[in-house]
Every structure is written in C-alpha cells, then in structure tokens.
Protein backbone atom coordinates (compact mmCIF):
# COMPACT_ATOMS: atom_id res chain seq x y z
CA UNK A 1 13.86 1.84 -79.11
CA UNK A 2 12.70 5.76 -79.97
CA UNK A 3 13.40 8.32 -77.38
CA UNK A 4 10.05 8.58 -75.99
CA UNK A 5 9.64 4.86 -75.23
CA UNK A 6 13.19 5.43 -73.46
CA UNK A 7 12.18 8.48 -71.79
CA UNK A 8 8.76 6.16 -70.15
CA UNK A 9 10.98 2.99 -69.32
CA UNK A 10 13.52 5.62 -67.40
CA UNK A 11 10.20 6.98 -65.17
CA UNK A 12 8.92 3.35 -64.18
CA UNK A 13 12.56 2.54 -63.47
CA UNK A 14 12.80 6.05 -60.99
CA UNK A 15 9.01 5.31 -60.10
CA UNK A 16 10.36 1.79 -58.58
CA UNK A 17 13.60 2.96 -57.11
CA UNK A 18 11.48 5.02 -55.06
CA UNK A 19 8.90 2.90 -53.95
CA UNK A 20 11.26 0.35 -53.04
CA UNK A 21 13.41 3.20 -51.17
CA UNK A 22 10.07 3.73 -49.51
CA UNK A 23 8.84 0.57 -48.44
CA UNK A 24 12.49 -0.06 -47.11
CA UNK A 25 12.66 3.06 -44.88
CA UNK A 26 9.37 1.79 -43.46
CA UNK A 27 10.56 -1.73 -42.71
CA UNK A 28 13.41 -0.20 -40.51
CA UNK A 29 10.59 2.31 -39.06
CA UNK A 30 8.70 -1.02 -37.56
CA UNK A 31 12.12 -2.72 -36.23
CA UNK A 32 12.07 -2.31 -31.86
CA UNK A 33 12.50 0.83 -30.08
CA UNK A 34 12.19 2.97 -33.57
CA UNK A 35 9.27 5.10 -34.46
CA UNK A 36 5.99 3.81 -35.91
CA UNK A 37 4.76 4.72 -39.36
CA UNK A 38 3.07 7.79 -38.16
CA UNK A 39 6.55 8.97 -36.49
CA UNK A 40 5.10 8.98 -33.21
CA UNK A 41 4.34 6.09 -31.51
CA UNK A 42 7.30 4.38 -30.51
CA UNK A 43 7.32 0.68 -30.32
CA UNK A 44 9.21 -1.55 -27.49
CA UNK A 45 12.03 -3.94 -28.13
CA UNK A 46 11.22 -7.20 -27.34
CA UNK A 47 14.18 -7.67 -25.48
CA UNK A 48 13.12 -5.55 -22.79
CA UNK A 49 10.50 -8.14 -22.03
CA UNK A 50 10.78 -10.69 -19.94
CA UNK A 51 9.35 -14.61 -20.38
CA UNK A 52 8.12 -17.02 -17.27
CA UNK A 53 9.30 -20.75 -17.65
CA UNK A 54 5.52 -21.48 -17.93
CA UNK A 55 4.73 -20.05 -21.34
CA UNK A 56 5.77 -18.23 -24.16
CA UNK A 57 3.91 -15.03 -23.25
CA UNK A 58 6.26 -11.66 -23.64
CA UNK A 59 5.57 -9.86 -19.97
CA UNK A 60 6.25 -5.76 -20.37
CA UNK A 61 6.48 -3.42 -17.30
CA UNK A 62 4.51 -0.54 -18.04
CA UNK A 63 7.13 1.41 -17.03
CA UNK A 64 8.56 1.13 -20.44
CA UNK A 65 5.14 2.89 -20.92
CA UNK A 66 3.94 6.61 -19.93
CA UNK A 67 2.14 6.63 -16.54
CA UNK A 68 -0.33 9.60 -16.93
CA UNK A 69 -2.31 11.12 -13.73
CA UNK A 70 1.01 11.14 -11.66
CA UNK A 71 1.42 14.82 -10.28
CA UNK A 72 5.50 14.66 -9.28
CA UNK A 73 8.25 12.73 -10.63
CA UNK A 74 10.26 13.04 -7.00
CA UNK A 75 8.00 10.20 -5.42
CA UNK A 76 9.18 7.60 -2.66
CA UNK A 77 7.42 4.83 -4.93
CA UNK A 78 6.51 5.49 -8.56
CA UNK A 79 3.26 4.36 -8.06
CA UNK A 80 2.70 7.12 -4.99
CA UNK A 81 0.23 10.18 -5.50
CA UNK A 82 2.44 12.33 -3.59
CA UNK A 83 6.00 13.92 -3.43
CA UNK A 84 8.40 11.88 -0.79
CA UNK A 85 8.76 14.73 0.49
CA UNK A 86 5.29 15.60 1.45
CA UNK A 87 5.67 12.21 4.25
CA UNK A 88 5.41 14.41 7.49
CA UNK A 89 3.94 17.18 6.56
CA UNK A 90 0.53 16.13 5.42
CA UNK A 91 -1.32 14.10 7.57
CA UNK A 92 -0.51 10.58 8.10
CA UNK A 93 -3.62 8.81 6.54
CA UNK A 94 -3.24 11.55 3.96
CA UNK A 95 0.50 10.38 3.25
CA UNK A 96 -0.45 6.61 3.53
CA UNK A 97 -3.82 7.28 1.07
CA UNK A 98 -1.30 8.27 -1.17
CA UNK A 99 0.47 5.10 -1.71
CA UNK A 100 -2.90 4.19 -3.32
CA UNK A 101 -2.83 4.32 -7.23
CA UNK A 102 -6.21 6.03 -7.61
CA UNK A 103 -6.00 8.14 -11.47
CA UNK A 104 -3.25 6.49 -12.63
CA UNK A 105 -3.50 5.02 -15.82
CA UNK A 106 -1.19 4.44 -19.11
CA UNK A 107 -1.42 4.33 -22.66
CA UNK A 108 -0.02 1.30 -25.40
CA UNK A 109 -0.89 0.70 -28.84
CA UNK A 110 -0.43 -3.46 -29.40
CA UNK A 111 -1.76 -5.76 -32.72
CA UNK A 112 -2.16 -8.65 -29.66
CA UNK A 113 -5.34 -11.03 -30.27
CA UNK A 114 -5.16 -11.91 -26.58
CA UNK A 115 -3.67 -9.28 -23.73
CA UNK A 116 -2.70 -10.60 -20.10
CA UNK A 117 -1.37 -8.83 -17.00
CA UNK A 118 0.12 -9.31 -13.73
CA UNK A 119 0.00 -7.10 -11.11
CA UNK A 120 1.51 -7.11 -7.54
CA UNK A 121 -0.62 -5.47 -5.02
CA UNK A 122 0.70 -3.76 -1.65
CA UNK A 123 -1.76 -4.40 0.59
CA UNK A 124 -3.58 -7.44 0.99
CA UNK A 125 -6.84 -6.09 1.80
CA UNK A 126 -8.47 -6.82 -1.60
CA UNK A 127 -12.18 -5.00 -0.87
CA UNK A 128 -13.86 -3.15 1.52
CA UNK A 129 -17.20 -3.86 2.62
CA UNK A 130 -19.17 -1.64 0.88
CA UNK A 131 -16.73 -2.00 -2.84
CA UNK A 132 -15.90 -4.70 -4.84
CA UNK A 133 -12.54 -5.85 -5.23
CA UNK A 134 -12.58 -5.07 -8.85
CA UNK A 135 -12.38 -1.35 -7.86
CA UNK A 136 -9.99 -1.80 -4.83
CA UNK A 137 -7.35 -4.00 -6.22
CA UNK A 138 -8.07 -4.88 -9.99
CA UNK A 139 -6.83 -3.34 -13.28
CA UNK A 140 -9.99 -1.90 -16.05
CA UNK A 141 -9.45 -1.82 -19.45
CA UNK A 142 -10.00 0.19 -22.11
CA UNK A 143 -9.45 0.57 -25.96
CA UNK A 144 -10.16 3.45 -28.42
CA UNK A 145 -12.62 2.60 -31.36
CA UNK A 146 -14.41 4.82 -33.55
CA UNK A 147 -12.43 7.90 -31.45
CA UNK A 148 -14.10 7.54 -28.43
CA UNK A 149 -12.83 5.05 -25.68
CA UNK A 150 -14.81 1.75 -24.73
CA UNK A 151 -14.93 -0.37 -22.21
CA UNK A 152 -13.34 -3.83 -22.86
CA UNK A 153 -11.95 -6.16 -19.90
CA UNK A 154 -11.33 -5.80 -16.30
CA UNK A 155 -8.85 -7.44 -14.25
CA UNK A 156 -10.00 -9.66 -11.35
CA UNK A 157 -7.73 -9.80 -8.04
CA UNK A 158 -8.09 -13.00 -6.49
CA UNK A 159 -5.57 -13.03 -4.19
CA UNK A 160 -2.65 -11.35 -2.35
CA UNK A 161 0.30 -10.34 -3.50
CA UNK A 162 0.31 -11.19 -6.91
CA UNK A 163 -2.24 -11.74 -9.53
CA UNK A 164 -2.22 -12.95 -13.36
CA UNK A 165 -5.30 -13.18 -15.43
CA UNK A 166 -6.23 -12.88 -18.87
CA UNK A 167 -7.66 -9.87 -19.65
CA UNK A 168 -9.65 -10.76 -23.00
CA UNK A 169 -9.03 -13.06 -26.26
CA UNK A 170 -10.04 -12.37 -29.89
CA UNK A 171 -9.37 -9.12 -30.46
CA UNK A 172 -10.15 -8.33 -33.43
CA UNK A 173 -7.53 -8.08 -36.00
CA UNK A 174 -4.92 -4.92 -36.54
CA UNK A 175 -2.99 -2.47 -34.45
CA UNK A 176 -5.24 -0.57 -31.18
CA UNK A 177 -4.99 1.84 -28.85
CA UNK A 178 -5.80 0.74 -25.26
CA UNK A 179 -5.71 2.74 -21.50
CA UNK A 180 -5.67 0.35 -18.68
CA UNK A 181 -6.42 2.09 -15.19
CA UNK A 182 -4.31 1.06 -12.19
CA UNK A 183 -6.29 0.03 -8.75
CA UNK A 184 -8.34 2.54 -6.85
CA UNK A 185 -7.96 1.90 -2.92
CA UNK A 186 -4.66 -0.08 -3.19
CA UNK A 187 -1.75 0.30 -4.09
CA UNK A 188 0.71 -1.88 -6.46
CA UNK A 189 4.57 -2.52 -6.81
CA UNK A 190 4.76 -3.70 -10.22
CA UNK A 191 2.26 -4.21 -13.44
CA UNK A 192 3.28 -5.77 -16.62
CA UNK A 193 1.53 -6.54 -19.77
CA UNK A 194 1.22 -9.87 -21.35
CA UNK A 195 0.77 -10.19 -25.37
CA UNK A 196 2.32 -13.32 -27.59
CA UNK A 197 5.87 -13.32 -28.88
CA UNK A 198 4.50 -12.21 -32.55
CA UNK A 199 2.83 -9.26 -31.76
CA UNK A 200 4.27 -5.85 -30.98
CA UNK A 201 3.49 -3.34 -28.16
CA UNK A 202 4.26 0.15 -28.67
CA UNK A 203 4.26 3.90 -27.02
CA UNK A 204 1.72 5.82 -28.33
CA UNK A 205 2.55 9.49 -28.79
CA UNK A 206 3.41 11.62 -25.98
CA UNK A 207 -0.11 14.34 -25.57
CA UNK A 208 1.51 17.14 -27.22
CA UNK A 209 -0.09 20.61 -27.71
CA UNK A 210 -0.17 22.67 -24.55
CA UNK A 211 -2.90 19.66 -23.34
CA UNK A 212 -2.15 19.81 -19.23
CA UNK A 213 -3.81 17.65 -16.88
CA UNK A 214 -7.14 18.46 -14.64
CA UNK A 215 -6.09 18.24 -11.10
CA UNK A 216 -9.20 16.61 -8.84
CA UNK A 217 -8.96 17.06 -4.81
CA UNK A 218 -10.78 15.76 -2.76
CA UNK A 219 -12.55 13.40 -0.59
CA UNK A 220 -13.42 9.81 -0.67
CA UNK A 221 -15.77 9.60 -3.62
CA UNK A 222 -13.10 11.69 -5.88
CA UNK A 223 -10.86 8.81 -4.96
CA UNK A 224 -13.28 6.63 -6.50
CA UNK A 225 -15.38 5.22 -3.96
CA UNK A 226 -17.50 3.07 -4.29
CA UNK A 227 -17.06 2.37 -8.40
CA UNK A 228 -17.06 -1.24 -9.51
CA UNK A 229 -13.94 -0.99 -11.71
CA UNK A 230 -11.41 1.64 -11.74
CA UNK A 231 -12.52 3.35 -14.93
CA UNK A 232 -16.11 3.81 -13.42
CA UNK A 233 -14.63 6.94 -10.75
CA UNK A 234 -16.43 10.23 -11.92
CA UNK A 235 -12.44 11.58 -12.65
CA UNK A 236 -11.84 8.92 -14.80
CA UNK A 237 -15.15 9.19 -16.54
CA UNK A 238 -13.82 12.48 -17.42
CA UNK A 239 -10.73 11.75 -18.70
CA UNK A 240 -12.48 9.98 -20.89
CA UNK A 241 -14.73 11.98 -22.02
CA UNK A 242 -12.41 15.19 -22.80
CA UNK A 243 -9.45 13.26 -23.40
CA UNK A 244 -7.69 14.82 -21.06
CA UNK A 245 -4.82 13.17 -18.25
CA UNK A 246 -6.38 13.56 -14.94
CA UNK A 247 -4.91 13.39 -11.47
CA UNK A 248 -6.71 12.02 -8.62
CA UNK A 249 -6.09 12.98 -5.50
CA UNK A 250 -8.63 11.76 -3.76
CA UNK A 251 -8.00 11.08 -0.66
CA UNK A 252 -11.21 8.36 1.31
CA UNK A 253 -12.24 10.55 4.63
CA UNK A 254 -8.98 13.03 4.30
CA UNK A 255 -9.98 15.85 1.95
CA UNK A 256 -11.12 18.88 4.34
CA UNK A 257 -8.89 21.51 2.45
CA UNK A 258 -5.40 20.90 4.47
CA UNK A 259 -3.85 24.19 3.61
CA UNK A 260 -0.50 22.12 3.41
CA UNK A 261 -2.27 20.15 0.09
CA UNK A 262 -2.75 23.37 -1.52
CA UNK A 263 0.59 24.15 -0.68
CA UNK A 264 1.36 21.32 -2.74
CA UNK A 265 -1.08 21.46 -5.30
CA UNK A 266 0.36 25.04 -6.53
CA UNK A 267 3.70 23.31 -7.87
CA UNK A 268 1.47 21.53 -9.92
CA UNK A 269 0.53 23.24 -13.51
CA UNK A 270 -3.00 21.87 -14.18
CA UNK A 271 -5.57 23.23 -16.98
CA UNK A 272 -8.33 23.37 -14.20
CA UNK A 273 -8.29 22.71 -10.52
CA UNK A 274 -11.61 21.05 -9.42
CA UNK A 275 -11.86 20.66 -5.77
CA UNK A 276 -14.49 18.43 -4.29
CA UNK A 277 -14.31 18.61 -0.85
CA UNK A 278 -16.73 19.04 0.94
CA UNK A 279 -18.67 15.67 2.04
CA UNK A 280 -15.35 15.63 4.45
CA UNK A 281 -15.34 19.29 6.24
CA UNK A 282 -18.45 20.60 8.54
CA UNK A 283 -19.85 24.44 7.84
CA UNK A 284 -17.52 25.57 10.05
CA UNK A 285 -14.06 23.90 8.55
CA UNK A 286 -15.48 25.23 4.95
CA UNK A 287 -16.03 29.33 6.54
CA UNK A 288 -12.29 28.79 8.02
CA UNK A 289 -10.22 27.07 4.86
CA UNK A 290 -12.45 27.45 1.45
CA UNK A 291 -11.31 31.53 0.94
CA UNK A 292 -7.94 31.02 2.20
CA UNK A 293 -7.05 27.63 0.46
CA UNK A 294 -8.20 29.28 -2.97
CA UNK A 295 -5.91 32.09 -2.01
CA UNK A 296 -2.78 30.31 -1.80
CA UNK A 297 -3.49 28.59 -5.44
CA UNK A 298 -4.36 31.93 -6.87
CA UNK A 299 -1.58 33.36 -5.71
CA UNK A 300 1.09 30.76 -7.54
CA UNK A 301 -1.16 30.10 -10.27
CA UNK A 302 -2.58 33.52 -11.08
CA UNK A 303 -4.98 32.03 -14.49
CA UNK A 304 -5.65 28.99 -14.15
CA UNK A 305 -9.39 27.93 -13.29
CA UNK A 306 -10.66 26.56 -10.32
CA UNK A 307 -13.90 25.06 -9.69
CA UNK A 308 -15.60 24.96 -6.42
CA UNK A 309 -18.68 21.66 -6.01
CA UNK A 310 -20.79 21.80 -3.88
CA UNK A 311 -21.53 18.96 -0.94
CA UNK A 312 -23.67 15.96 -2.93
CA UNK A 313 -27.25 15.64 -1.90
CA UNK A 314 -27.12 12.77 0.44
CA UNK A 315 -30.09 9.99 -1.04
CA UNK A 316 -31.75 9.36 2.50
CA UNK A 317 -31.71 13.35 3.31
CA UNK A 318 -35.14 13.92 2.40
CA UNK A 319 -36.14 11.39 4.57
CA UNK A 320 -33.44 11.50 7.48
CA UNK A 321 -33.26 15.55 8.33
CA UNK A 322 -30.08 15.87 10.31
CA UNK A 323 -28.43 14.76 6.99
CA UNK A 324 -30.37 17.19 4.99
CA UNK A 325 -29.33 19.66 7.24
CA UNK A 326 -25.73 18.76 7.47
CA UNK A 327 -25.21 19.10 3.54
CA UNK A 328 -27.24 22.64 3.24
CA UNK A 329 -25.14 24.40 5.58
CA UNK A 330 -22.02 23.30 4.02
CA UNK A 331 -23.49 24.51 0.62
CA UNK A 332 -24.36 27.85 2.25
CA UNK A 333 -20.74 28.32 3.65
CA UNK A 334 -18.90 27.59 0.38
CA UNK A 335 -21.60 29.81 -1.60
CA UNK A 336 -20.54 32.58 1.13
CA UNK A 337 -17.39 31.83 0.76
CA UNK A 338 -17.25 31.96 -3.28
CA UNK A 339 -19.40 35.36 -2.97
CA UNK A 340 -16.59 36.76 -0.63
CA UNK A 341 -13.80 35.55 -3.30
CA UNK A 342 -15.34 36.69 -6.21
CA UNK A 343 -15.83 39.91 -4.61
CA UNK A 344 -12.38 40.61 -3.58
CA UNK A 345 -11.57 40.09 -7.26
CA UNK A 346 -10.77 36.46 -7.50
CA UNK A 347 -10.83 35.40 -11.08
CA UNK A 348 -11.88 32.56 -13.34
CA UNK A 349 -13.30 30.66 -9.93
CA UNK A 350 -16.16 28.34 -11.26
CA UNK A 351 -18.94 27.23 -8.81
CA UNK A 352 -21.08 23.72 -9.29
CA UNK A 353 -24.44 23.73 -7.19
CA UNK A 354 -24.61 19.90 -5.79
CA UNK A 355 -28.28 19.44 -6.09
CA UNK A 356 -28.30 17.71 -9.31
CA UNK A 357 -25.00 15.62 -9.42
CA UNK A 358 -26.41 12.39 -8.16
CA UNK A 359 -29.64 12.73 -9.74
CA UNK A 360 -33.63 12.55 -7.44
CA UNK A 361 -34.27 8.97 -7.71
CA UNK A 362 -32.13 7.76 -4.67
CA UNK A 363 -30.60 4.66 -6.70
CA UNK A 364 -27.33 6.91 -7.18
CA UNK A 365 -25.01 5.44 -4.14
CA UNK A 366 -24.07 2.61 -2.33
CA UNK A 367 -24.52 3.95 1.31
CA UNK A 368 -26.35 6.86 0.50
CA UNK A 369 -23.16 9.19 0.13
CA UNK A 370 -20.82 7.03 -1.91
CA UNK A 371 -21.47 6.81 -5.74
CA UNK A 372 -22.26 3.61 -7.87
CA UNK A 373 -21.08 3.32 -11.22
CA UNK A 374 -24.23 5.03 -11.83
CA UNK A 375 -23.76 7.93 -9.42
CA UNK A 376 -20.36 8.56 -10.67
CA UNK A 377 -21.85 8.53 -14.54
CA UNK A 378 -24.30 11.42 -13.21
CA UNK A 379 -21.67 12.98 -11.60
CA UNK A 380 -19.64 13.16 -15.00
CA UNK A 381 -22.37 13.88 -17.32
CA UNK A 382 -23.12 17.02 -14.27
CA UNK A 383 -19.41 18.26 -14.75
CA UNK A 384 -18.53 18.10 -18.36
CA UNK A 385 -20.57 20.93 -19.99
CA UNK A 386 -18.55 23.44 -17.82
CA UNK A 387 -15.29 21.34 -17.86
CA UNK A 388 -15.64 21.35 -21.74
CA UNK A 389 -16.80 25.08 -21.81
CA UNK A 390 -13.43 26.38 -19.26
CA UNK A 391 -11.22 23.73 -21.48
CA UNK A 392 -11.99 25.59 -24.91
C-alpha cells in the first residue's frame, strides 16, 4: 500500500470516528431530562409521569412545564392571577376573580400521534348563561405549523370536578410545538397531559431575548368574556399574533381602575401596559382615577408604554340612546384625561379610539357589550398595528 492510499484510508477512518462520536453525543442528548438536539428544549423523564390502572397512557403535570401569563411567583395557588398577598386589599370579587385561570397558558414540544388531558376544575359552575362551557371550564389547543400558531382541539368539560377527554388523534407524524390555554372563568387545581408510553414530551426553550410579557387590565371582556374557547379572548388572540406571553387580568364586572391594582401592577415589568377599562367605570369614576392611576405606573415604571382604549361601541347604541350616551361620555373623560397627561409631560402613553374595535354591523357580541369569537378577532386585528408598532 503507497503512502497516499494510506494517507486516504487514515481520513475515512478519522471521518468515521467522528461521525460515530457524533451520532453518540446525540443519542445521550435525547435520553430524559437532557437537552434536545437544538440545546434548548429540554425533554421530561418519563418517570416523572404518572400511569392510571386503566391504560397505558403517560399523564404529565404541566407543572413540569413553563406556565406563561402568570404575573407573581408568591401566589396562594399556582394557578391564581394574583399575589397571596393582595387577599384583603383588593376587593373581594377582585381577589376571588383571581382564582380564575384567564391568560394562562404553557408551552410543550411532543412526537405524540394522539394527546389527552385531565383537568380538575374548582368550581363546579361549568358555564354561564350567556358562554359556553368550552370557554368557562375547558382547555383550547394549539400547535405551531408553518411559524404561525393554529388552532387544533379543544377540551370539553362535562362535568365537575374532574374531566378527561381526548384532545385529538392522528397527528401527523414528527416532533411539534403546541400551547394549550387554561380555562377562562374558572379556575383549576391540577392539569396533566396525556401522550403514549413511546413518545416523548419536552420543554421547549425558555423566551429568551429581553421578550417581556404585555400586561392586559381590565374588565370583563379582557377576561375573555364571552369567547367560545379560551384561545378566542382578544389577549390571547394577541399573544398569538406577536408571539408574545400575555397576562390577563381581566377581571368580569371588577376593572374600574382600583388604584390598589396599579399598585400592584407596577411590580410587574411588562413590555406594554394596555388597560381596558372602561365598559366597568361611569364618566365620573374615569375623571377621578384614569390621570392618577397612570401616575402611579409612571412613576415605578418610568419607560415603559401604556395604552389607554377607549369604552367599545355598544351594538344596540344606535338604536337604544341612553347606551349611546353612556359610552360617549366615558370616551370624552378618558380623552380629557389623556390630553391632561400628555400635557403634564407624560410619556410614551398610547390612546385607542373605541369606535372601530367591534366593527358597524352589530353581529360583534353576544349581549350587545360582550364579544363573540368574532368581536374579539376585530378587537385583535384593531390592536395589533400599534401593539406591533410600540413592540419594535
């Protein structure tokens, strides 16, 4: 053998050390509770699962996930909105509205063909009159395809406490990104995903890069009322669309501006404050708390953005007058009331005229003041451009 033909046998022999050194440091990338291939995502170890007598069917608790939309760590119940601490100094049906898990949501990448859950509910009142349990009680999901998210499944509740239902079957093949979207006007104890023993369920990567949650306050219809599925509320629409975490609080017939929230809200560290509150607070509430409530979150959080909306246009105003006339003035006071701030050298406060958020046609609400599915898309599609503009 010449010295060249020993020189090529010595590279394919390197060339396959390597790849073999390769392919090996991947195999112990994919074994549980060590980093995926891209070094990010971080898949769960089996064991952590648990299995019913029934079936073979691994059950995870998402907390072994990340819960995004959750403003404080220090909560009484990890599925709360608020702080324990807030319990007697907000409002009662504030602090009890909080126990709802309105905006929160979490991430998991999982090669399952067929993904289950069970959920435990805390209240047993599955709807309301005027919203389907799907939106009060059920779990919506979601899975990312083509970098955009899409809607896949929803989770029924059929009954109180606990509920377990298929989600959807025949996934098509390979590893995906999902979000599933906890319930809007109840609250739960526990939430676990189901996949089959041969398929893997991992962490997808922590949202790195300065990316900080939009913080929504407000009223009933920020909480997400009267959407058919959780996904459907005009702050998860959002989320969606900017990819961007997004906290909810949203709180149904208690969002007049309680200076103690904003109190609150200013240990938060948001990208944008948006607060919607209005359709709760008469003229007069919005003259006495709109200029001093901006105040106190300028003053702890000196750049970031806040955006001011405007009262919706109820459907039936044009029509029924002394709802016309109840919306205007609140318009007029919080357009005062931004003129005044602005003024006195308030910076980077953003102002959203309500006249075109539900659209002219009337077919935008449930009730007349509480969004459909459809309503809340019109709300998004109103919000984004300026979102997306103060964002970049």
């Amino acid at each position: 053998m010449n010295v060249l033909m020993k020189r090529v046998l010595l590279s394919v022999l390197c060339l396959i050390f390597t790849l073999e050194l390769s392919f090996g440091l991947l195999a112990q990338d994919r074994s549980p509770s060590s980093p995926a291939e891209n070094g990010k995502s971080k898949q769960i170890d089996r064991n952590l699962a648990t299995v019913l007598p029934v079936d073979k069917t691994l059950w995870y608790d998402i907390r072994l996930l990340e819960l995004e939309g959750k403003g404080w760590s220090d909560t009484t119940h990890l599925y709360d909105r608020l702080p324990g601490r807030a319990k007697g100094v907000v409002r009662d049906p504030v602090w009890e509205l909080a126990q709802n898990s309105a905006g929160l949501c979490v991430r998991f990448e999982t090669d399952a063909r067929e993904i289950s859950a069970r959920w435990t509910l805390r209240s047993d009142h599955l709807a309301l009159e005027h919203m389907p349990a799907t939106g009060v009680s059920g779990l919506d999901l979601y899975v990312r395809g083509h970098g955009k998210w899409h809607w896949l499944a929803v989770g029924r509740p059929s009954q109180f406490p606990t509920n377990q239902k298929t989600l959807v079957q025949g996934v098509s093949e390979g590893l995906q990104e999902y979000l599933l979207y906890l319930p809007l006007y109840n609250g739960v104890e526990s939430v676990q995903i189901g996949i089959s023993p041969e398929a893997m369920l991992a962490k997808p990567p922590t949202r790195t890069g300065g990316i900080k949650p939009i913080c929504f306050y407000g009223t009933s219809i920020t909480q997400g009322g009267c959407a058919s599925r959780p996904g459907m509320a005009y702050t998860a629409i959002l989320g969606r669309m900017l990819d961007q975490p997004a906290i909810n609080l949203g709180f149904s017939g208690n969002g007049p501006m309680d200076l103690e929230m904003a109190t609150f809200l200013t240990e938060l560290d948001p990208a944008i404050y948006v607060l919607d509150c209005l359709p709760n607070m008469s003229a007069t509430m919005v003259t006495e708390r709109a200029e001093a409530f901006v105040k106190i979150l300028r003053r702890a959080r000196p750049e970031t953005p806040i955006v001011l909306i405007e009262n919706i246009t109820y459907q039936n105003a044009e029509f029924v007058s002394a709802r016309g006339d109840s919306y205007t003035a609140k318009n007029a006071a919080l357009r005062d009331s931004y003129k005044r701030l602005t003024e006195s050298g308030i910076k980077n406060l953003h102002y959203v005229r309500g006249d075109d958020l539900l659209g002219h046609d009337g077919d935008a609400t449930v009730d007349g003041t509480h969004p459909t599915d459809l309503g809340f898309l019109r709300m998004a599609e109103a919000l984004q451009p300026m979102l997306s503009g103060i964002l970049k």
